[in-house]
Protein backbone atom coordinates (compact mmCIF):
# COMPACT_ATOMS: atom_id res chain seq x y z
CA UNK A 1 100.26 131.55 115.51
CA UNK A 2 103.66 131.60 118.05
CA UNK A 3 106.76 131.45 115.98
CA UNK A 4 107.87 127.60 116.24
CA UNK A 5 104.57 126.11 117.22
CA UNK A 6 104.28 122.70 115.57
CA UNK A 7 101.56 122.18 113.72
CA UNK A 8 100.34 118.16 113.33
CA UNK A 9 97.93 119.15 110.75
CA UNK A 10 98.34 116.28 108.12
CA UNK A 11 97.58 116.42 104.36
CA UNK A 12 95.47 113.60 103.10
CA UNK A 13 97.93 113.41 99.84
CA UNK A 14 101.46 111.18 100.28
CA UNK A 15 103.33 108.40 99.33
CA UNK A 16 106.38 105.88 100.42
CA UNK A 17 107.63 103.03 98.85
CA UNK A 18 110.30 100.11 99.76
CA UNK A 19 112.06 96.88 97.90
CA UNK A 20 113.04 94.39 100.74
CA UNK A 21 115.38 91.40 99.60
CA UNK A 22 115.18 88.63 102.02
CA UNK A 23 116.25 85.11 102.57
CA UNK A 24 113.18 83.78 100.86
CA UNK A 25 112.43 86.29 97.67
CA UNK A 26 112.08 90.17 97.06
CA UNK A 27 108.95 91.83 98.59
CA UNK A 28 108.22 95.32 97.44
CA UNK A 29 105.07 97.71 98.86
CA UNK A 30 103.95 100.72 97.15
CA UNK A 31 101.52 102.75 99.43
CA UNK A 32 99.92 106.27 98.33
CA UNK A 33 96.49 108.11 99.43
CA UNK A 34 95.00 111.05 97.89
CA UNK A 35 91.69 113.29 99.40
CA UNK A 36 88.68 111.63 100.10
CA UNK A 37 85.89 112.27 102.23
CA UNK A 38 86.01 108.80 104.33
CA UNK A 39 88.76 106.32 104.60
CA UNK A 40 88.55 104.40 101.60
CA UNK A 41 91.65 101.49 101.19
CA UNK A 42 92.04 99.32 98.30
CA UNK A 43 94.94 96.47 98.70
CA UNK A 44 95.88 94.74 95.73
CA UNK A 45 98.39 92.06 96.26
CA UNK A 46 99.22 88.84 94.63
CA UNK A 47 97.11 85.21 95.06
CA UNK A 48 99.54 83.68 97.19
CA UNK A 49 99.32 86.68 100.04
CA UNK A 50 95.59 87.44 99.31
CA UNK A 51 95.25 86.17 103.44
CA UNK A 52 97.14 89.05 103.95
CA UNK A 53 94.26 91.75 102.81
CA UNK A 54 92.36 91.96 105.86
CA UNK A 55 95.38 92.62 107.80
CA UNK A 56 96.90 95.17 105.69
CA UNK A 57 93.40 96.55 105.78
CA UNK A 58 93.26 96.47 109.80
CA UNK A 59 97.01 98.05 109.72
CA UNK A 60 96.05 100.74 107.56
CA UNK A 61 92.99 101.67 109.14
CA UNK A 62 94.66 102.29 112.44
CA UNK A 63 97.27 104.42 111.24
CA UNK A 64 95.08 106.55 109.17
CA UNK A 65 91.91 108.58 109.15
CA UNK A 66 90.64 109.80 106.20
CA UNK A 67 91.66 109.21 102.34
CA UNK A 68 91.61 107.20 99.25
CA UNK A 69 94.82 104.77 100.08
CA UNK A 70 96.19 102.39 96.77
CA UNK A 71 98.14 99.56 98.25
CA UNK A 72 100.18 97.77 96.33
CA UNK A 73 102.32 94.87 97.53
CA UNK A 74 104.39 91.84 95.40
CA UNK A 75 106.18 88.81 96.54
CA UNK A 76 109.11 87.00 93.59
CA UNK A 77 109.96 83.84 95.53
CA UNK A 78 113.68 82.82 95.00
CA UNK A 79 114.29 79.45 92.43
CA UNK A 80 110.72 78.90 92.45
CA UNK A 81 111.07 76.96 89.01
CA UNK A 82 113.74 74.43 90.79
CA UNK A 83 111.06 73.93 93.95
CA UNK A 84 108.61 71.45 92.19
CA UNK A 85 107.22 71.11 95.09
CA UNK A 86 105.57 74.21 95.53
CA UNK A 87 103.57 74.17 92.61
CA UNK A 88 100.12 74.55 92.84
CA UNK A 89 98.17 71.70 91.27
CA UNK A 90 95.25 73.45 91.89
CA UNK A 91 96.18 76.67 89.88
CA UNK A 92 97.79 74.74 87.18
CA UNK A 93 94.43 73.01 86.45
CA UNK A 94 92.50 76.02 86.46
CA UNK A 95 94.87 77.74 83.82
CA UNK A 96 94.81 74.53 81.59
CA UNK A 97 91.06 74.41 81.81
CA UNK A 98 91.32 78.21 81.06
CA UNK A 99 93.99 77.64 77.95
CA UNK A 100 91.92 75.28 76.54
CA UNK A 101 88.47 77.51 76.18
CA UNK A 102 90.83 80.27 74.81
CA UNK A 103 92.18 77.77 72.18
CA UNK A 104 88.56 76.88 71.14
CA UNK A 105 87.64 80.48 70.26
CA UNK A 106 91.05 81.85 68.52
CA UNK A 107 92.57 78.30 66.88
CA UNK A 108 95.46 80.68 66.49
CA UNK A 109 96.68 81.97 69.57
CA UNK A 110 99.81 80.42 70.70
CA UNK A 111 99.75 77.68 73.17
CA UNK A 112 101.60 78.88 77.27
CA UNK A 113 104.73 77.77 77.14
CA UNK A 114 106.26 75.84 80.78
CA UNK A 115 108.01 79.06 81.09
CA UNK A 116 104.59 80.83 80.71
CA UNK A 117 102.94 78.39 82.62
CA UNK A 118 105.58 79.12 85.68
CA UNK A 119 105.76 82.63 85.47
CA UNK A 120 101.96 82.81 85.69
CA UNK A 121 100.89 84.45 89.08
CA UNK A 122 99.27 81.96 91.97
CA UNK A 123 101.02 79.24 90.01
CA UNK A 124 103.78 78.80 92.99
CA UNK A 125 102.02 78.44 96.72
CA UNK A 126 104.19 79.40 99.59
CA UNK A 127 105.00 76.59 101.88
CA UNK A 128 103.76 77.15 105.41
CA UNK A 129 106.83 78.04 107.11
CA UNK A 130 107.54 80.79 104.53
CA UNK A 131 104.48 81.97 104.74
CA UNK A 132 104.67 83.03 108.34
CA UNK A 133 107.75 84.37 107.47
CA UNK A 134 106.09 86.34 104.83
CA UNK A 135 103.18 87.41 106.80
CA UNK A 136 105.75 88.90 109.63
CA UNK A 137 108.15 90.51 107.42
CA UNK A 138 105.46 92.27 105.43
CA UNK A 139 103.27 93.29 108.05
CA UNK A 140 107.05 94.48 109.49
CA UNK A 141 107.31 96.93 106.11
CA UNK A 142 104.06 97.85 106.12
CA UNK A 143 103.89 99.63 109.35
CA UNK A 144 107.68 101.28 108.46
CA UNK A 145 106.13 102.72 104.98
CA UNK A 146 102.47 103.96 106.96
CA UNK A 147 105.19 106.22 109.35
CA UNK A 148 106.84 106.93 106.45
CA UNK A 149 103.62 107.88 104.92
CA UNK A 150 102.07 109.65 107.93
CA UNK A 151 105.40 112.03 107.94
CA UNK A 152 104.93 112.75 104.35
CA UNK A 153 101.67 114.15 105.04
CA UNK A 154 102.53 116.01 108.25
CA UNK A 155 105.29 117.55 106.15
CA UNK A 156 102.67 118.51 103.42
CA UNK A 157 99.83 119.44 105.87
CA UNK A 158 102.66 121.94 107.58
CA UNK A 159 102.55 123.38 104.32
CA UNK A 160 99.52 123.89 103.96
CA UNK A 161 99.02 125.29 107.40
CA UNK A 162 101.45 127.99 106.68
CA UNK A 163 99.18 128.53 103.31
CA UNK A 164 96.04 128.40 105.18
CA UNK A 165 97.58 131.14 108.50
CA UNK A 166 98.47 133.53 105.87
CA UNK A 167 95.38 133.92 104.43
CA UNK A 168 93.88 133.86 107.48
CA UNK A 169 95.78 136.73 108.75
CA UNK A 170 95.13 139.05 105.30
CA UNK A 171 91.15 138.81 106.06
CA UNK A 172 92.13 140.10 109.79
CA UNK A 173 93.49 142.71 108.04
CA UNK A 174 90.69 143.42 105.11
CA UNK A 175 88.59 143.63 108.56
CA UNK A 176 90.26 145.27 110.97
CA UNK A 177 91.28 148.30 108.20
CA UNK A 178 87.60 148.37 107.38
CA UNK A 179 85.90 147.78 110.89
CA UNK A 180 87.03 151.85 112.14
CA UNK A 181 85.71 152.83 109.59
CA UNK A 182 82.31 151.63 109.18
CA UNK A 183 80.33 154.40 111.48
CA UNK A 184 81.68 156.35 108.82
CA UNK A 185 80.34 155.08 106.13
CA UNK A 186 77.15 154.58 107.82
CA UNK A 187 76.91 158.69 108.47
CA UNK A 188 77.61 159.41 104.92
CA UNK A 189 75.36 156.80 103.94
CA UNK A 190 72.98 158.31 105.97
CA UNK A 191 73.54 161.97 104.82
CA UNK A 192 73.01 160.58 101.30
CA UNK A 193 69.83 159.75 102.33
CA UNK A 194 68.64 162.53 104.15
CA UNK A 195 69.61 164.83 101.00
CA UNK A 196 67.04 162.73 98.77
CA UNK A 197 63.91 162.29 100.47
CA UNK A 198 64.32 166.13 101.16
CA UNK A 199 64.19 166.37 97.71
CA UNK A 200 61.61 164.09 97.28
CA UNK A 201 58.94 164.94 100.57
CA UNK A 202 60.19 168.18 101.31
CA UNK A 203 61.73 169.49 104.78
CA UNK A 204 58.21 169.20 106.62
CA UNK A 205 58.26 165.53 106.87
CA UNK A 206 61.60 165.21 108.91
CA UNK A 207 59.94 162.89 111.50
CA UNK A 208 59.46 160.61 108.62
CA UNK A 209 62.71 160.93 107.01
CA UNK A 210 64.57 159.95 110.15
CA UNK A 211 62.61 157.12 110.64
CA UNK A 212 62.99 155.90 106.78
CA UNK A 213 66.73 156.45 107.31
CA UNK A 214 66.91 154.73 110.49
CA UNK A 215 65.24 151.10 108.66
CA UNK A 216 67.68 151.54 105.56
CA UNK A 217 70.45 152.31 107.80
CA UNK A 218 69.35 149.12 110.26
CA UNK A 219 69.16 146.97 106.52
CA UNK A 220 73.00 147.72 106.39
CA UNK A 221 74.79 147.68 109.49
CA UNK A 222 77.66 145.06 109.19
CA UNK A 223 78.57 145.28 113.07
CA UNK A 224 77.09 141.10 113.50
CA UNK A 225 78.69 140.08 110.33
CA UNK A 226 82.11 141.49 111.20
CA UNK A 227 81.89 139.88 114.56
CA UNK A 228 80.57 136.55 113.03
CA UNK A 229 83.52 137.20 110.90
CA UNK A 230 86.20 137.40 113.30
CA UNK A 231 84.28 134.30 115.57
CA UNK A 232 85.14 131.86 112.24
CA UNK A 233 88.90 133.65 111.77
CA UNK A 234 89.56 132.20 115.42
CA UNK A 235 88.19 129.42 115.23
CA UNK A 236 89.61 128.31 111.99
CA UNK A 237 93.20 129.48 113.74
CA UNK A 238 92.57 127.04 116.98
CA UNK A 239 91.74 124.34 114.46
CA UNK A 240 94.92 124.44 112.62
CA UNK A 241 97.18 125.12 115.59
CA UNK A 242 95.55 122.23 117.17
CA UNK A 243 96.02 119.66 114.52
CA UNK A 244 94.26 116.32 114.44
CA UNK A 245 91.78 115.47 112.26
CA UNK A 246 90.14 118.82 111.38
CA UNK A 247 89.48 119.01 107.50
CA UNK A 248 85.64 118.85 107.57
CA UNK A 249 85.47 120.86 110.40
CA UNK A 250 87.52 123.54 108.57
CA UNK A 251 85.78 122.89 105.64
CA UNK A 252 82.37 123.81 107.24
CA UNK A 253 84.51 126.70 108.49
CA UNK A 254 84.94 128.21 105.02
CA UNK A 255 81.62 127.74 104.17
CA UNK A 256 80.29 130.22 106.76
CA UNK A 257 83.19 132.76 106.46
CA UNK A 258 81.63 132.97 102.62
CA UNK A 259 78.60 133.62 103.63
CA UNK A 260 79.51 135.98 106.02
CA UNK A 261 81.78 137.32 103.52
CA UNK A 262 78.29 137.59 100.91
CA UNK A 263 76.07 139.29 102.98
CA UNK A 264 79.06 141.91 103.44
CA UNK A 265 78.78 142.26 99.87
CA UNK A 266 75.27 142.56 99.55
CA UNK A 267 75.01 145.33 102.66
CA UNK A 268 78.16 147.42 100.55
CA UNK A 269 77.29 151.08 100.41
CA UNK A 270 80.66 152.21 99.56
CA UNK A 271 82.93 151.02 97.05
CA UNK A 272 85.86 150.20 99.93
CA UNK A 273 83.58 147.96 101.57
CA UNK A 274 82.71 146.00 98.37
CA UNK A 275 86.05 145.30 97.37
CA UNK A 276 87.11 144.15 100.86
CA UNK A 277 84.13 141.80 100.73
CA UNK A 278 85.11 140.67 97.14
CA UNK A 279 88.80 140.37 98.60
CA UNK A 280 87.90 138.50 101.57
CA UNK A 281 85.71 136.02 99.26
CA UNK A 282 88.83 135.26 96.53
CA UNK A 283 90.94 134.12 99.98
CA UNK A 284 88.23 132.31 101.53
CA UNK A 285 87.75 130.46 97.89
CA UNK A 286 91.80 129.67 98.10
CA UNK A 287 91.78 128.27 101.52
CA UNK A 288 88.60 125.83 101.12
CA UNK A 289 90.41 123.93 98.18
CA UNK A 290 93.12 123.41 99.65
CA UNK A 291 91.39 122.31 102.77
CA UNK A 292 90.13 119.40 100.82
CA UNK A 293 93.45 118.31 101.40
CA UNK A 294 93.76 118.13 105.10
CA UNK A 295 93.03 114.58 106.88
């Protein structure tokens, strides 16, 4: 990666928050996401903006790609208990009809005071012209928090691009170190060989020797898998460099490196080789959970 190359890899973890006072009342938005898959949004909000929840939806869903979001928004009106008029006749009967089957089964319970009765949510309706107002000025926070949100995660998926270059870079090294040096190991591997089915068939059946040799030797050249090897290493570089939306794609990434990185293993005939494969396998493990971070 060039030194100073931005990076608009995002993270799929953030958060921003707000308290607005206006004219009207106090409206307050909490918005977080975590990792997920898909886009998954949940909205909870209050009765008297539940009209709001496909828009907030709609908002949300344009800003962002992929994550678990929790948003939480509340409206307190101002002197709603001097504004008879906003009352909601409809809600009030509901919660008497509701007070009065609780009273039935516990003969005890304590009877909603008026102060209960106003403080209860859905209980105050917002009059039409306030609602507009409403509508605007939250729709107006919400898309301030999702920018503030989306620059949380860039800032955290810079982070983890950093994470993710370095380790990329120490399994170019694990390879390139061991990549000279593999037609070496391959001749003594090979030598090895030759020693023990002279022992075992005897010098007279050399034409058979060299051929045995030649399969075994075939069964563990790592020449594709260090190519395959460097293929993903690229790859998984152009990915991050190039930002977007690229966490299952990187994700499917790691999975091959590891089993590029097993069949390494498997083909060891040297001691060197198996540790670089084991080495290479502990930082492909490390960059594939954090990857299930990345939008």
């Amino acid at each position: 990666m060039q030194k100073n190359m931005a990076i608009s890899l995002h993270s799929m973890t953030g958060f921003a928050s707000e308290i607005r006072d206006l004219p009207y009342g106090t409206l307050s938005i909490d918005i977080k996401s975590v990792n997920h898959r898909f886009l998954d949004i949940q909205v909870r909000l209050p009765d008297s903006l539940r009209s709001l929840e496909s828009l907030f939806r709609e908002h949300i869903s344009k800003s962002l790609q992929r994550g678990k979001i929790d948003c939480r928004i509340d409206l307190r009106l101002r002197d709603q208990s001097t504004n008879l008029s906003l009352l909601n006749t409809s809600a009030l009967e509901q919660l008497r009809s509701a007070s009065a089957v609780v009273q039935e089964v516990f003969v005890d319970a304590t009877p909603l005071s008026v102060a209960d009765v106003l403080k209860w949510p859905g209980v105050f309706q917002v009059d039409s012209l306030t609602a507009e107002k409403v509508e605007h000025d939250a729709l107006s926070l919400l898309t301030q928090l999702l920018a503030d949100l989306n620059e949380s995660r860039k800032r955290e998926g810079a982070k983890l691009a950093t994470y993710l270059i370095e380790r990329i870079h120490a399994i170019q090294s694990i390879v390139n170190t061991l990549t000279p040096e593999v037609p070496n190991f391959v001749k003594q591997f090979e030598e090895r060989l030759k020693l023990r089915f002279q022992e075992a068939l005897g010098t007279e059946h050399e034409e058979r020797i060299y051929q045995e040799i030649a399969l075994m030797a075939a069964k563990v050249d790592i020449e594709e898998e260090i190519s395959r090897l460097n293929l993903h290493l690229d790859e998984t570089l152009r990915l991050i460099e190039a930002g977007g939306v690229t966490g299952k794609k990187l994700d499917f990434l790691m999975q091959e490196l590891n089993r590029e990185a097993n069949t390494l293993g498997s083909k060891a005939i040297v001691n060197k080789l198996s540790s670089g494969a084991l080495e290479m396998k502990i930082l492909i493990e490390q960059m594939r959970e954090q990857i299930q971070n990345i939008e």
